[in-house]
C-alpha atoms as a PDB file:
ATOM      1  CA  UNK A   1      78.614  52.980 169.576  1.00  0.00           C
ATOM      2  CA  UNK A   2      75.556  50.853 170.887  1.00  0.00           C
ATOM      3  CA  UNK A   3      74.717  47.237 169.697  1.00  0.00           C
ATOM      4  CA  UNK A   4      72.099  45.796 170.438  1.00  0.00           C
ATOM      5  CA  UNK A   5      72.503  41.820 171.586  1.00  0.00           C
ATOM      6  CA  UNK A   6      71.099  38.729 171.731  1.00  0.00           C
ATOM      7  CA  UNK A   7      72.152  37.105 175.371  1.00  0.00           C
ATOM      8  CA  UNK A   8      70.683  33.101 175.592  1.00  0.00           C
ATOM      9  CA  UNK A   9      71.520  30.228 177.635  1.00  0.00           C
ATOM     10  CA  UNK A  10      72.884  27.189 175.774  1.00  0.00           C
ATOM     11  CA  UNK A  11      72.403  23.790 176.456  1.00  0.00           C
ATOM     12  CA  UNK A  12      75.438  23.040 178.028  1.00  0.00           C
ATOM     13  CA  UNK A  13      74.965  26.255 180.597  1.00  0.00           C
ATOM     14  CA  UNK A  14      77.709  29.187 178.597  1.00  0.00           C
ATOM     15  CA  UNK A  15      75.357  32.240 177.266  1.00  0.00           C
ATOM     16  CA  UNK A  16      75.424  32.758 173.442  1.00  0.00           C
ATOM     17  CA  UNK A  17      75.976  36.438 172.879  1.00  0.00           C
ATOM     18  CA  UNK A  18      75.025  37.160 169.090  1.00  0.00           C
ATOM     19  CA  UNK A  19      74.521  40.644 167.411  1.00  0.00           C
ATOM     20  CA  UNK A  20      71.904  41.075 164.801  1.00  0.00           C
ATOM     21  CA  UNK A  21      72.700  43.790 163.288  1.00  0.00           C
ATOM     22  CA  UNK A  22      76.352  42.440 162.416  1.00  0.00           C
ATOM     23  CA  UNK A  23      75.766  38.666 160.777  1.00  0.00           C
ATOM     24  CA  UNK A  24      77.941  36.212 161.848  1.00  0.00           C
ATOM     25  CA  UNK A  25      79.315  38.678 164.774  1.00  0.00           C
ATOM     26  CA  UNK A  26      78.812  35.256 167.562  1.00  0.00           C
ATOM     27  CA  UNK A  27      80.309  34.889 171.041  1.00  0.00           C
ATOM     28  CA  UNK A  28      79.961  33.369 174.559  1.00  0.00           C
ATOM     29  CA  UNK A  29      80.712  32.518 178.248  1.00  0.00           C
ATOM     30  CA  UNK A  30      80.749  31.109 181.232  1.00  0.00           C
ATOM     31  CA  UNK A  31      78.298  34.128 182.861  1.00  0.00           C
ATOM     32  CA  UNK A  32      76.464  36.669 181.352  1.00  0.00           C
ATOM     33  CA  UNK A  33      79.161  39.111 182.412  1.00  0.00           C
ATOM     34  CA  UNK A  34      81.922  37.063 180.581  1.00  0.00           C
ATOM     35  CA  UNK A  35      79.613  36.822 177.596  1.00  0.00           C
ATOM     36  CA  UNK A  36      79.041  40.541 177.515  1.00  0.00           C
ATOM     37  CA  UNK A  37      83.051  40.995 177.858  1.00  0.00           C
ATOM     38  CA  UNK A  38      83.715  39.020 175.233  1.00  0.00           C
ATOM     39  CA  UNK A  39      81.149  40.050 172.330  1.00  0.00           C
ATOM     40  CA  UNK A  40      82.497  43.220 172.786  1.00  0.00           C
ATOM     41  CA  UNK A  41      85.638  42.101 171.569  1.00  0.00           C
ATOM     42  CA  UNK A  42      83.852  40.659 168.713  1.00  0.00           C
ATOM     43  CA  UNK A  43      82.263  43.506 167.463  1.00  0.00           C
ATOM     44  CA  UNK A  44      85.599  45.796 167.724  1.00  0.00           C
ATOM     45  CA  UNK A  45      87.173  42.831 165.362  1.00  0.00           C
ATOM     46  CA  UNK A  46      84.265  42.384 163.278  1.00  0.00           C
ATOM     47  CA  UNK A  47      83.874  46.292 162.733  1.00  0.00           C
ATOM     48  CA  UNK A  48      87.831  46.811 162.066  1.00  0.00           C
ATOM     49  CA  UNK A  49      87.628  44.097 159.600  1.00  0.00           C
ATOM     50  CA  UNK A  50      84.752  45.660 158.415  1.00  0.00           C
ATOM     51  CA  UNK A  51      86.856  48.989 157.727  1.00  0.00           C
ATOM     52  CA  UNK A  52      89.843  46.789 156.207  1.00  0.00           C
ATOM     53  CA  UNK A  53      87.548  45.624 153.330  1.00  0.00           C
ATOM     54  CA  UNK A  54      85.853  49.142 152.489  1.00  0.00           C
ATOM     55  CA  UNK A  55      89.550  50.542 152.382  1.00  0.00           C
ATOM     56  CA  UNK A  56      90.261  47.821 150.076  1.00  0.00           C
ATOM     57  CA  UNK A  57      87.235  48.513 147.789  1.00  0.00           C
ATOM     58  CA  UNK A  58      88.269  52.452 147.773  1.00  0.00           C
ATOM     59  CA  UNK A  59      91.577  51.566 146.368  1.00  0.00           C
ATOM     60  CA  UNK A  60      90.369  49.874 143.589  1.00  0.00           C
ATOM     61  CA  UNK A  61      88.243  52.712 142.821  1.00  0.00           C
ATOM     62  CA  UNK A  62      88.771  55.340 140.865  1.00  0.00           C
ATOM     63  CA  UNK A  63      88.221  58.658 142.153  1.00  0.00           C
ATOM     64  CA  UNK A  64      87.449  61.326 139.423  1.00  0.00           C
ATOM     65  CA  UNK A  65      85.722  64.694 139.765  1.00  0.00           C
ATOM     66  CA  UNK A  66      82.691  66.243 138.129  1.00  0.00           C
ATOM     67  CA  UNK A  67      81.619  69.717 137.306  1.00  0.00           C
ATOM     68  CA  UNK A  68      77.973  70.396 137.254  1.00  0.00           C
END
């Protein structure tokens, strides 16, 4: 998968790596490299979370079929 990111320098020098397309999906580093490292790891977290919830909204759903 591709993500597009956000890379900026922060105030106190560490890059801010944030992904828009995944709110709240936030990380940084030391270097651009280590900031690009570690959002990665962010977004495989945020998306496997992101599979834990829909799993939990299936199984409160009732699955039925429907003959047209």
């Amino acid at each position: 998968m591709k993500f597009k990111v956000v890379l900026e320098q922060g105030e106190d020098g560490y890059y801010v790596v944030t992904v828009p397309s995944l709110p709240g999906c936030i990380s940084q580093g030391k270097t651009k490299e280590e900031a690009l490292e570690n959002i990665k790891e962010a977004i495989e977290l945020y998306l496997e979370v992101l599979q834990e919830k829909e799993l939990k909204k299936m199984q409160k759903a009732e699955i039925v079929e429907v003959i047209v």
